[in-house]
C-alpha atoms as a PDB file:
ATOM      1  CA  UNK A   1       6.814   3.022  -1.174  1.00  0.00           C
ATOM      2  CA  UNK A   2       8.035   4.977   1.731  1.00  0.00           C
ATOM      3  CA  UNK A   3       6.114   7.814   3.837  1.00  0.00           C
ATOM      4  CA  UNK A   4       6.889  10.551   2.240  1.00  0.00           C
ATOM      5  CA  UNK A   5       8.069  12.702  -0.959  1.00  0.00           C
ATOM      6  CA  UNK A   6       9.737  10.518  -3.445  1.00  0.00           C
ATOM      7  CA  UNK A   7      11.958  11.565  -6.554  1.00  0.00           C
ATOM      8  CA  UNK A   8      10.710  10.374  -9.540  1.00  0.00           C
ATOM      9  CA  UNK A   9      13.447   9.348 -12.219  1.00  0.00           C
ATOM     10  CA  UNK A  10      13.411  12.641 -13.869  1.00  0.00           C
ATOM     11  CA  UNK A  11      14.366  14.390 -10.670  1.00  0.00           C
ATOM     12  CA  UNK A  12      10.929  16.192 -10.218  1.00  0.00           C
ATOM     13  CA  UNK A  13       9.273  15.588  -7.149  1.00  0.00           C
ATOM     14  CA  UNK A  14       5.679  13.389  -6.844  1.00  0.00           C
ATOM     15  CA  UNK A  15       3.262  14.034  -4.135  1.00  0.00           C
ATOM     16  CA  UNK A  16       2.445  10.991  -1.963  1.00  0.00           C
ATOM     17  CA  UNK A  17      -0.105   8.637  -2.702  1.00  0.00           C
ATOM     18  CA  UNK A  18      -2.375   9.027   0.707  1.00  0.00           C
ATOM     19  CA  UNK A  19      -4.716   6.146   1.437  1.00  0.00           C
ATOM     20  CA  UNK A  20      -7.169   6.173   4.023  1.00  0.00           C
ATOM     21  CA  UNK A  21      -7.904   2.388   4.803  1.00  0.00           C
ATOM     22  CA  UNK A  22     -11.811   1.038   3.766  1.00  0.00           C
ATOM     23  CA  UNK A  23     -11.640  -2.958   4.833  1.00  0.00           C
ATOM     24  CA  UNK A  24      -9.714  -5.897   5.041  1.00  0.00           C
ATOM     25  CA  UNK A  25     -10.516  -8.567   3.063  1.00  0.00           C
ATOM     26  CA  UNK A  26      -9.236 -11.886   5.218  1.00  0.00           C
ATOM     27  CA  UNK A  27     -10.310 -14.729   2.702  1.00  0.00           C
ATOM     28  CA  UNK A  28      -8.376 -12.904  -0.538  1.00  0.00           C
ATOM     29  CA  UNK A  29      -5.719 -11.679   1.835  1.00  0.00           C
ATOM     30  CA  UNK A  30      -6.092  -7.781   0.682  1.00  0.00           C
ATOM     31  CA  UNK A  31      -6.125  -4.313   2.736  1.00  0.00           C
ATOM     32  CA  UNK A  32      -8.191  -2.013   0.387  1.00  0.00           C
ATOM     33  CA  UNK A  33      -8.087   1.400   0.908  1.00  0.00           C
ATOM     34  CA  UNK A  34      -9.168   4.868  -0.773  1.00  0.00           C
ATOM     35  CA  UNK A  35      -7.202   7.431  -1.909  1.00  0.00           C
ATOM     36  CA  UNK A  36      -7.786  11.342  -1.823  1.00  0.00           C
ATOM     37  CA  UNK A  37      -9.387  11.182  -5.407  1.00  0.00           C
ATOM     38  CA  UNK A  38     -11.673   8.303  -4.235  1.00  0.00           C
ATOM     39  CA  UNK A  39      -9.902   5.858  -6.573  1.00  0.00           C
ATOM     40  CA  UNK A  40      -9.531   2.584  -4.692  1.00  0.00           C
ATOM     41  CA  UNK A  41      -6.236   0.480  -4.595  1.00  0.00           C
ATOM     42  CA  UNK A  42      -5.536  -2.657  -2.748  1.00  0.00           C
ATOM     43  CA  UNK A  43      -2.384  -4.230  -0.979  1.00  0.00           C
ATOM     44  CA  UNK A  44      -2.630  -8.303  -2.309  1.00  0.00           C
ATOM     45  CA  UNK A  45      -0.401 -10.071  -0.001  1.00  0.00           C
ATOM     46  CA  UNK A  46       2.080 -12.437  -1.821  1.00  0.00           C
ATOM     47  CA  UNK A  47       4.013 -15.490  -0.707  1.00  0.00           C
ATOM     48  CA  UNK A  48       6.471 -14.500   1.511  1.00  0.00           C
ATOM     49  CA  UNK A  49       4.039 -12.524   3.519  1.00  0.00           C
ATOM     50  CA  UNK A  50       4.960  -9.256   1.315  1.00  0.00           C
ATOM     51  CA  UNK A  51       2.454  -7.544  -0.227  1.00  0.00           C
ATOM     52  CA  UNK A  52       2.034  -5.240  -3.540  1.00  0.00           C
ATOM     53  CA  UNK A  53      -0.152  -2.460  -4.252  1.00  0.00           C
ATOM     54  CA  UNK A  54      -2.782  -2.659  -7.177  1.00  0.00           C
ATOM     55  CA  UNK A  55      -5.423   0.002  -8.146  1.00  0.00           C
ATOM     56  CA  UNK A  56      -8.694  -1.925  -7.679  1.00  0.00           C
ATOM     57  CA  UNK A  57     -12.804  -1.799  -8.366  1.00  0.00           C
ATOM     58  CA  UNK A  58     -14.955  -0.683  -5.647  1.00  0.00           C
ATOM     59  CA  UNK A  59     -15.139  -4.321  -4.436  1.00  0.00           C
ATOM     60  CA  UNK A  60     -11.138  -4.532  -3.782  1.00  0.00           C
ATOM     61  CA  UNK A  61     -10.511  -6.827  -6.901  1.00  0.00           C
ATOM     62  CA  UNK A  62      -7.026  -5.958  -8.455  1.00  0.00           C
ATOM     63  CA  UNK A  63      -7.466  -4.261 -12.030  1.00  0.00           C
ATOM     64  CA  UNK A  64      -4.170  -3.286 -12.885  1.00  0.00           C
ATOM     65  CA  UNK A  65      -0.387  -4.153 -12.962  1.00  0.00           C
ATOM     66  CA  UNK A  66       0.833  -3.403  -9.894  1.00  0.00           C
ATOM     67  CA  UNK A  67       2.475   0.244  -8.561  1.00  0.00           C
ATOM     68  CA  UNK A  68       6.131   0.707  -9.274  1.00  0.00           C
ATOM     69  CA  UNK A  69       7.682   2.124  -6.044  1.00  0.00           C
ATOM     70  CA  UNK A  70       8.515   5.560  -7.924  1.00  0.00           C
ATOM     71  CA  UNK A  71       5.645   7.335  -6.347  1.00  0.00           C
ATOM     72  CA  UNK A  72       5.559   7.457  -1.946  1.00  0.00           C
ATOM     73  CA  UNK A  73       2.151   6.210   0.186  1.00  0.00           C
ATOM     74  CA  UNK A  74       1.053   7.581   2.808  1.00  0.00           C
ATOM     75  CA  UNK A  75      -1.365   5.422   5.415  1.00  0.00           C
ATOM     76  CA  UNK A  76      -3.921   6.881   7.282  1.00  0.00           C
ATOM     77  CA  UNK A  77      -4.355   3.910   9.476  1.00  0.00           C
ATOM     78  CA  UNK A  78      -3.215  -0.070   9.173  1.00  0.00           C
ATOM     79  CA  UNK A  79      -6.108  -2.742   9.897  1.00  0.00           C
ATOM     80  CA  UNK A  80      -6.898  -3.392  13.380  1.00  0.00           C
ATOM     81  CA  UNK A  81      -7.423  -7.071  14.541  1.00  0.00           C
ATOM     82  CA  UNK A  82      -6.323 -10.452  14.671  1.00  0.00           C
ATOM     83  CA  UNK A  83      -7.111 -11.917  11.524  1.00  0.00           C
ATOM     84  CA  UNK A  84      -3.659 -13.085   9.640  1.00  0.00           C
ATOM     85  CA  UNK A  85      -4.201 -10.510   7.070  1.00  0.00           C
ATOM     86  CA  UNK A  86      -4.021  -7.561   9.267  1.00  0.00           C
ATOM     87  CA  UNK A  87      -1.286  -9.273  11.756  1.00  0.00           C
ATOM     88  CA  UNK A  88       0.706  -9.905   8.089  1.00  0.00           C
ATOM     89  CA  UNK A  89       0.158  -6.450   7.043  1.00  0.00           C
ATOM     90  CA  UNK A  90       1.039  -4.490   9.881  1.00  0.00           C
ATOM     91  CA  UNK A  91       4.119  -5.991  10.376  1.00  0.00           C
ATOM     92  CA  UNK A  92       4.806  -5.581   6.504  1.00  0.00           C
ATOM     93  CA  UNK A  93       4.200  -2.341   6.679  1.00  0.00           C
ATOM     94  CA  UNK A  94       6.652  -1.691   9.647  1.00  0.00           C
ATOM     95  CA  UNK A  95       9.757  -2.907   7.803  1.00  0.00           C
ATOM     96  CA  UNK A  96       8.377  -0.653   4.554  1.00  0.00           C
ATOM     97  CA  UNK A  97       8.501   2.447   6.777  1.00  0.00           C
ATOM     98  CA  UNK A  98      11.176   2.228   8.535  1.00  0.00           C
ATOM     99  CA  UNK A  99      13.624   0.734   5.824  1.00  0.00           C
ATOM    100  CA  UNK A 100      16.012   2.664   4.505  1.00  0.00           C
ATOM    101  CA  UNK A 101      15.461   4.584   1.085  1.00  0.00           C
ATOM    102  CA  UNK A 102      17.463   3.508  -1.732  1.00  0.00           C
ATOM    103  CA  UNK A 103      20.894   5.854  -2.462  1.00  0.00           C
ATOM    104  CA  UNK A 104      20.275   6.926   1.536  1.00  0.00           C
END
């Protein structure tokens, strides 16, 4: 999941996913955030303090297997605060960005 366009397997291009951030959720450990077609999806943090993106209700409860990494997202912000699950996320989130892509 990197910041911009990403080639999908059969060589076409896919537009970013771009999610513009709703709440944190401290006690499940989740950053929910909207996308551009007001679907919701919702970084789960996971031991290790990584985290994986699932499309989610309204509420920010997972609903679905989580994204495969062929498709890019795009963040309009990263939570603010102290809380653990906004320090976790932001520095998550730095190492996703500026990591390089694979066969880069």
């Amino acid at each position: 999941m990197f910041a911009d366009e990403a080639v999908t397997p059969a060589g076409g291009v896919t537009p970013p996913l771009i999610l513009s951030l709703v709440k944190t959720i401290d006690r499940e450990s989740r950053v929910v955030y909207a996308s551009q077609r007001n679907d919701m999806w919702v970084f789960q943090r996971l031991p290790g303090e990584q985290f994986q993106l699932f499309s989610c209700t309204q509420c920010g409860e997972p609903i679905s297997d989580a994204m495969t990494a062929t498709q890019s997202v795009t963040l309009d912000y990263v939570p603010a605060g102290d809380s653990s699950t906004a320090v976790s996320f932001r520095a998550w989130w730095a190492k996703q960005i500026s990591s390089p892509r694979p066969n880069q």
